[in-house]
Protein backbone atom coordinates (compact mmCIF):
# COMPACT_ATOMS: atom_id res chain seq x y z
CA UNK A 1 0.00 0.00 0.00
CA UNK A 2 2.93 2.01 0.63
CA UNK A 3 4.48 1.59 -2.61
CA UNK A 4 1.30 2.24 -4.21
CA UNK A 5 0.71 5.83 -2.65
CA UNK A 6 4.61 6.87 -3.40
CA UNK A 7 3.98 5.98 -7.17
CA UNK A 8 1.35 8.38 -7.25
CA UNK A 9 2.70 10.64 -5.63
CA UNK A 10 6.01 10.44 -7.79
CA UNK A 11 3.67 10.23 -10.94
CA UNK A 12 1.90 13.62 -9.95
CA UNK A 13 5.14 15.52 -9.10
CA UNK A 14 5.76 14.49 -12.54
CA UNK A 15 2.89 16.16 -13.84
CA UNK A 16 3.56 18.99 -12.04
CA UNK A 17 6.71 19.39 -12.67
CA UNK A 18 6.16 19.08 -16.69
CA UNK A 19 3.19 20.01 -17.89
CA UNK A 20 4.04 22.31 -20.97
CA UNK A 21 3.64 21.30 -24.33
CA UNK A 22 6.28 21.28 -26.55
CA UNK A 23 5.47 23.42 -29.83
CA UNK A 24 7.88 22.74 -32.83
CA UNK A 25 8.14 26.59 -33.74
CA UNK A 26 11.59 28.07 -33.72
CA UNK A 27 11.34 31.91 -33.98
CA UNK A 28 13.35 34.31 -36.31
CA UNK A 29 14.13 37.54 -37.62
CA UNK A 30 11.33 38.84 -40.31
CA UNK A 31 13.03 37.95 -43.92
CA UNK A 32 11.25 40.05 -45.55
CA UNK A 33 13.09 42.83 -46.68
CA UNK A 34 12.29 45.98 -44.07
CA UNK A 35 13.78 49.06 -43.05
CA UNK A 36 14.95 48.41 -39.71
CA UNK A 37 14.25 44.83 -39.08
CA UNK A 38 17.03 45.20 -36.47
CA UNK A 39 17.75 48.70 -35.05
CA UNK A 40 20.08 49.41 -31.78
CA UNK A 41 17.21 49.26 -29.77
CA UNK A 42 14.72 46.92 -31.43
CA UNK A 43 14.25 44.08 -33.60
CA UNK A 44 11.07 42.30 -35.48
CA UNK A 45 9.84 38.96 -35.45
CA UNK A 46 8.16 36.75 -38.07
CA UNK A 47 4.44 36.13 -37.13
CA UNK A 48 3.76 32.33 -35.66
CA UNK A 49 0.63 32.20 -37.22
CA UNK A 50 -1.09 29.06 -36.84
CA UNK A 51 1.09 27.55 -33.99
CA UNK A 52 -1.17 28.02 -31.06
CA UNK A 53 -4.63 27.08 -32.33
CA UNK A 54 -4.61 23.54 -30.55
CA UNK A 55 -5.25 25.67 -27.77
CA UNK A 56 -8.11 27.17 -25.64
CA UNK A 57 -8.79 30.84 -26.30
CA UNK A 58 -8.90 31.68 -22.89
CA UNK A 59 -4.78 31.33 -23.18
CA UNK A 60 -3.03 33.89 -23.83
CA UNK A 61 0.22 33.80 -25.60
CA UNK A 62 3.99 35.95 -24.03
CA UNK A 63 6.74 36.53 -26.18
CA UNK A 64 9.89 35.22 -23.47
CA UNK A 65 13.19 37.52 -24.58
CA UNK A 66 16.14 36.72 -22.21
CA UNK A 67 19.56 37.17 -22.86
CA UNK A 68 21.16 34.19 -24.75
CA UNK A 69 22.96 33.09 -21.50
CA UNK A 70 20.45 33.10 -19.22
CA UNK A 71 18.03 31.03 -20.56
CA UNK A 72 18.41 28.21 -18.32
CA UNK A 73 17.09 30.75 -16.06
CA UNK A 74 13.97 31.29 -17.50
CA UNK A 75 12.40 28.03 -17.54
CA UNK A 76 8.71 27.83 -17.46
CA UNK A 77 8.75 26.50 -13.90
CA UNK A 78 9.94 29.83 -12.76
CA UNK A 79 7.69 32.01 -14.85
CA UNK A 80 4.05 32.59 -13.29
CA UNK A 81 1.33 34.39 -15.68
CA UNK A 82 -0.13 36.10 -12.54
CA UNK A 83 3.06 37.65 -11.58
CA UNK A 84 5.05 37.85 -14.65
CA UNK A 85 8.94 39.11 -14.56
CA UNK A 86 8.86 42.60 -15.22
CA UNK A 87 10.60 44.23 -18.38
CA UNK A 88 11.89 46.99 -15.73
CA UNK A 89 14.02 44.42 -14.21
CA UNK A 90 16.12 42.74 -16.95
CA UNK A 91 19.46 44.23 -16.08
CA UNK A 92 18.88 42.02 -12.80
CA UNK A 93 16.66 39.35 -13.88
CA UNK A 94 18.13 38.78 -17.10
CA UNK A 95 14.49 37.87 -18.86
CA UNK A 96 10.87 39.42 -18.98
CA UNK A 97 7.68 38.71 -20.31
CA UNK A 98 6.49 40.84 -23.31
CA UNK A 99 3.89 41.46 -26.08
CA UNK A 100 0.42 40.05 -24.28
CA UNK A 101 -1.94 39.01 -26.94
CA UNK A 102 -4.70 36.74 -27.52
CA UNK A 103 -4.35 33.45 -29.80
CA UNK A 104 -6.90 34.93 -32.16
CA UNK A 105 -4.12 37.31 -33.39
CA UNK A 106 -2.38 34.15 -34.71
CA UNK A 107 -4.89 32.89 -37.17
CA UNK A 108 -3.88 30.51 -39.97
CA UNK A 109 -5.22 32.24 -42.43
CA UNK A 110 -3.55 35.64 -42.00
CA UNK A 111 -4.38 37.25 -45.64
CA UNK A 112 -4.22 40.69 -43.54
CA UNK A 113 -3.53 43.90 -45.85
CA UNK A 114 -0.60 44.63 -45.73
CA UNK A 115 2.86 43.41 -43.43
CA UNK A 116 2.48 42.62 -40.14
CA UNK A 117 5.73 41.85 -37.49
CA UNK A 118 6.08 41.59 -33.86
CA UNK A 119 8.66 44.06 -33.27
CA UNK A 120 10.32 44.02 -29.97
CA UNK A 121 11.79 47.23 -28.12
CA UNK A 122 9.35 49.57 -29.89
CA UNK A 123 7.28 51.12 -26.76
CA UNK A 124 9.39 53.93 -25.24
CA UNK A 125 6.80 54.95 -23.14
CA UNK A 126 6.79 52.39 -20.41
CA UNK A 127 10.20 51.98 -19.64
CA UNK A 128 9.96 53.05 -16.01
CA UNK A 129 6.68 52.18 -15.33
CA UNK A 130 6.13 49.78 -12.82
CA UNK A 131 2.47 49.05 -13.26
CA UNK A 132 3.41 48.18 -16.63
CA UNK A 133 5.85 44.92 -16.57
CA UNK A 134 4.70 43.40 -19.93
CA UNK A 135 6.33 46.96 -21.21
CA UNK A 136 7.74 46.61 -24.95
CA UNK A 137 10.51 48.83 -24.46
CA UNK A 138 13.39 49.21 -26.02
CA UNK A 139 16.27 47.17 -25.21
CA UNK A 140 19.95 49.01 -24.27
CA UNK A 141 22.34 46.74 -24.50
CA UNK A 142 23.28 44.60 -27.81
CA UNK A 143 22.78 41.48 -26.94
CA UNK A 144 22.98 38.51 -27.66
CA UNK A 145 19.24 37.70 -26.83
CA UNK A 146 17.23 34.80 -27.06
CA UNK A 147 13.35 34.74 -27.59
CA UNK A 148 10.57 31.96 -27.63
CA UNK A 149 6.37 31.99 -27.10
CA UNK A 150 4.76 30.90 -24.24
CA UNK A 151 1.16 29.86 -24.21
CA UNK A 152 -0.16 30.55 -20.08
CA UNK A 153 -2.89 29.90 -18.86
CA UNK A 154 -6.04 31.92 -16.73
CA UNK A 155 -4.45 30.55 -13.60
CA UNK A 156 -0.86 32.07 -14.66
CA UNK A 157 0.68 28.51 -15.39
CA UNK A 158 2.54 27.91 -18.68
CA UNK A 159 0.52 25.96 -20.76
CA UNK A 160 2.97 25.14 -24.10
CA UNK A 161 6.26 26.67 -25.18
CA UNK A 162 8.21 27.08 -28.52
CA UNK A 163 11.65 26.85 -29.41
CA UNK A 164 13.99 29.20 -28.28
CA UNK A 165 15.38 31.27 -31.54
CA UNK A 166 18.84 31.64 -32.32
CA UNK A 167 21.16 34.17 -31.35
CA UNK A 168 20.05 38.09 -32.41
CA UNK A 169 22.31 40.65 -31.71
CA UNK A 170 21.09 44.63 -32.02
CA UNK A 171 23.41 47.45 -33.83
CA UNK A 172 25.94 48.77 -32.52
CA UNK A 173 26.37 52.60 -33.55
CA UNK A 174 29.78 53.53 -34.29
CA UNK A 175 31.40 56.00 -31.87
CA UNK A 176 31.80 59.48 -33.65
CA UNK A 177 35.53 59.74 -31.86
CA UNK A 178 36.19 56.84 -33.23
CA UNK A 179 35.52 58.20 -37.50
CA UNK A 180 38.45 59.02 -39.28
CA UNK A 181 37.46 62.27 -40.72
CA UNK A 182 40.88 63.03 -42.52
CA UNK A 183 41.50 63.05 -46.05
CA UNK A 184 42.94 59.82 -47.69
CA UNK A 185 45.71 59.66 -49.45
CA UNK A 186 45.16 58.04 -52.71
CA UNK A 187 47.71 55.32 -54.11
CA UNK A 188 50.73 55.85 -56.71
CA UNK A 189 48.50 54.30 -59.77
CA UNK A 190 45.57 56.41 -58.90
CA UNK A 191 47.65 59.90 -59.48
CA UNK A 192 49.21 58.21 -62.79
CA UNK A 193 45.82 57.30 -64.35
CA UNK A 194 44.21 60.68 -63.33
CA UNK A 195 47.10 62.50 -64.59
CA UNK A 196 47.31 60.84 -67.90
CA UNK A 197 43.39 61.52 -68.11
CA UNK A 198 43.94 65.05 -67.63
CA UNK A 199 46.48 65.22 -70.01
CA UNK A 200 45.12 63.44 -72.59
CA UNK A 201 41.39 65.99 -71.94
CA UNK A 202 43.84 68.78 -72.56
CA UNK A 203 45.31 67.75 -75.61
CA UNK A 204 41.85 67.19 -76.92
CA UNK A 205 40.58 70.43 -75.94
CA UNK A 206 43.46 71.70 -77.67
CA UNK A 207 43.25 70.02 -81.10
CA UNK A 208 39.31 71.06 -81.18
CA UNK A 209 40.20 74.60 -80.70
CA UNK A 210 42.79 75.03 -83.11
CA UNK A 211 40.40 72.90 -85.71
CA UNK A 212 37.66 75.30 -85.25
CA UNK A 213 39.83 78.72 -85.98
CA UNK A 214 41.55 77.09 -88.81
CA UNK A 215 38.38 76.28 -90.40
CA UNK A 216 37.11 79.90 -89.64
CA UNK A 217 40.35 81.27 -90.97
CA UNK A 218 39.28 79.53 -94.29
CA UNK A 219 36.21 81.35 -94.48
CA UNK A 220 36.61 84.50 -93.23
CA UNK A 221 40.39 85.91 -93.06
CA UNK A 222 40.49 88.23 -90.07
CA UNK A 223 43.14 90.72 -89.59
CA UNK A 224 44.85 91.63 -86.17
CA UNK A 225 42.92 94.61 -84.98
CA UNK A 226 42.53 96.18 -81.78
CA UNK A 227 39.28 96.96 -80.01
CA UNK A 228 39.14 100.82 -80.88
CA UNK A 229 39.13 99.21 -84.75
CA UNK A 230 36.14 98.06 -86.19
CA UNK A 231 36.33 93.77 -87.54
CA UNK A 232 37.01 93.55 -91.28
CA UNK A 233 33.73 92.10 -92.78
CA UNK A 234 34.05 89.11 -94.44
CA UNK A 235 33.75 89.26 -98.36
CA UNK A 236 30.22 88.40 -100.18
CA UNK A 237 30.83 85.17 -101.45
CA UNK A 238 30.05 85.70 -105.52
C-alpha cells in the first residue's frame, strides 16, 4: 500500500513538474526585406501564425526575450502568468515577459492587408513604469538575446512553449571619436591614371580649338585689330 501511494505521488510531481507542451516553432528575424528589421534598440519577429490554435482561447500567448545566457534561467517553472517578470528588471533578472496578446491574433489564415511583425523594443513609453511589466521597451544593451512563445494559462501557469530562436544581436552605432574624418591619401596608380586623363582631356581640348579657328580662318580671313578698330567684314561670297 505504501508503494502504491509513493507511485502516485512520484507520478503527480511528474505532472507537475512538466506540464508544458512542446510546440515545434523556432522563432526568427522577419526575412522580408524591411527598413529596420534590427535597429540598436529593437528588432522584429516573423508572425507564428497558426502555432497556437490547438489551444483554448482563454490562453493567452507571451513573447519570453532573455539574454542568450540566461536562458536556463527562465524556464517555465519559474515564470508565473499572474506575476510575470517585469521588463523593468532585466538588467537584474536577465528575462521578462512581453507582447500580451490573444491566440486569435495568430490565425492561420492571416491574408491581412498589408505586413504585419512583432517588433520588440518599440514602446518607449513604459520603460519606467512599474504598473506596466509586460512593457515593450526598447532594449539598451546589444545582446545577444534569445526569444521563444509561451502559451499561459487563466491561472498564470505555462501551458505550451516554442523553441527558443537563435542568437540576435542589435546594432551597434559607431562611436563618432572613433571616424576618421581626414582626407585619404590616394595610391601611386591612382595619381598616374588621373594625370594621364587630364592630359590626354587637354590635348583634346586643344586640337578642337585650333580645328575650329583654322576652319574659320578659311572662311573669313580676319586681320589683327585692336578693339578701338572696327572687324574687317568678311567678303560676299560671288
Amino acid at each position: 500500500m505504501r508503494n502504491i501511494v509513493t507511485l502516485t505521488l512520484l507520478l503527480l510531481l511528474v505532472t507537475c513538474v512538466s506540464t508544458q507542451v512542446p510546440i515545434n516553432f523556432k522563432p526568427q528575424i522577419i526575412q522580408l526585406p524591411l527598413e529596420g528589421r534590427i535597429t540598436g534598440t529593437t528588432f522584429s519577429l516573423a508572425l507564428p501564425n497558426c502555432e497556437f490554435n490547438d489551444f483554448g482561447r482563454t490562453n493567452v500567448v507571451y513573447l519570453l526575450v532573455a539574454y542568450s545566457n540566461a536562458t536556463n534561467l527562465a524556464t517555465s517553472s519559474s515564470i508565473n502568468g499572474q506575476n510575470i517578470p517585469p521588463y523593468q528588471n532585466l538588467s537584474t533578472n536577465f528575462y521578462y515577459l512581453t507582447l500580451r496578446t490573444d491566440i486569435d491574433n495568430f490565425p492561420c489564415n492571416a491574408a491581412t492587408p498589408g505586413i504585419r511583425v512583432l517588433r520588440v523594443g518599440s514602446d518607449t513609453t513604459c520603460v519606467l513604469n512599474l504598473n506596466q511589466p509586460d512593457c515593450n521597451g526598447p532594449l539598451f544593451f546589444p545582446g545577444p538575446y534569445r526569444v521563444r512563445f509561451l502559451v499561459i494559462g487563466p491561472n498564470g501557469t505555462v501551458v505550451a512553449e516554442t523553441l527558443w530562436s537563435d542568437d540576435i544581436f542589435l546594432r551597434i552605432a559607431q562611436d563618432p571619436s572613433t571616424i576618421d574624418t581626414r582626407i585619404r591619401h590616394h595610391s601611386a596608380g591612382m595619381i598616374v591614371i588621373t594625370t594621364i586623363l587630364s592630359i590626354l582631356i587637354t590635348g583634346l581640348f586643344a586640337f578642337i580649338t585650333a580645328g575650329f579657328f583654322q576652319n574659320c580662318s578659311k572662311i573669313c580671313p580676319w586681320k589683327i585689330y585692336s578693339f578701338s578698330k572696327r572687324q574687317r567684314q568678311c567678303p560676299e561670297q560671288e
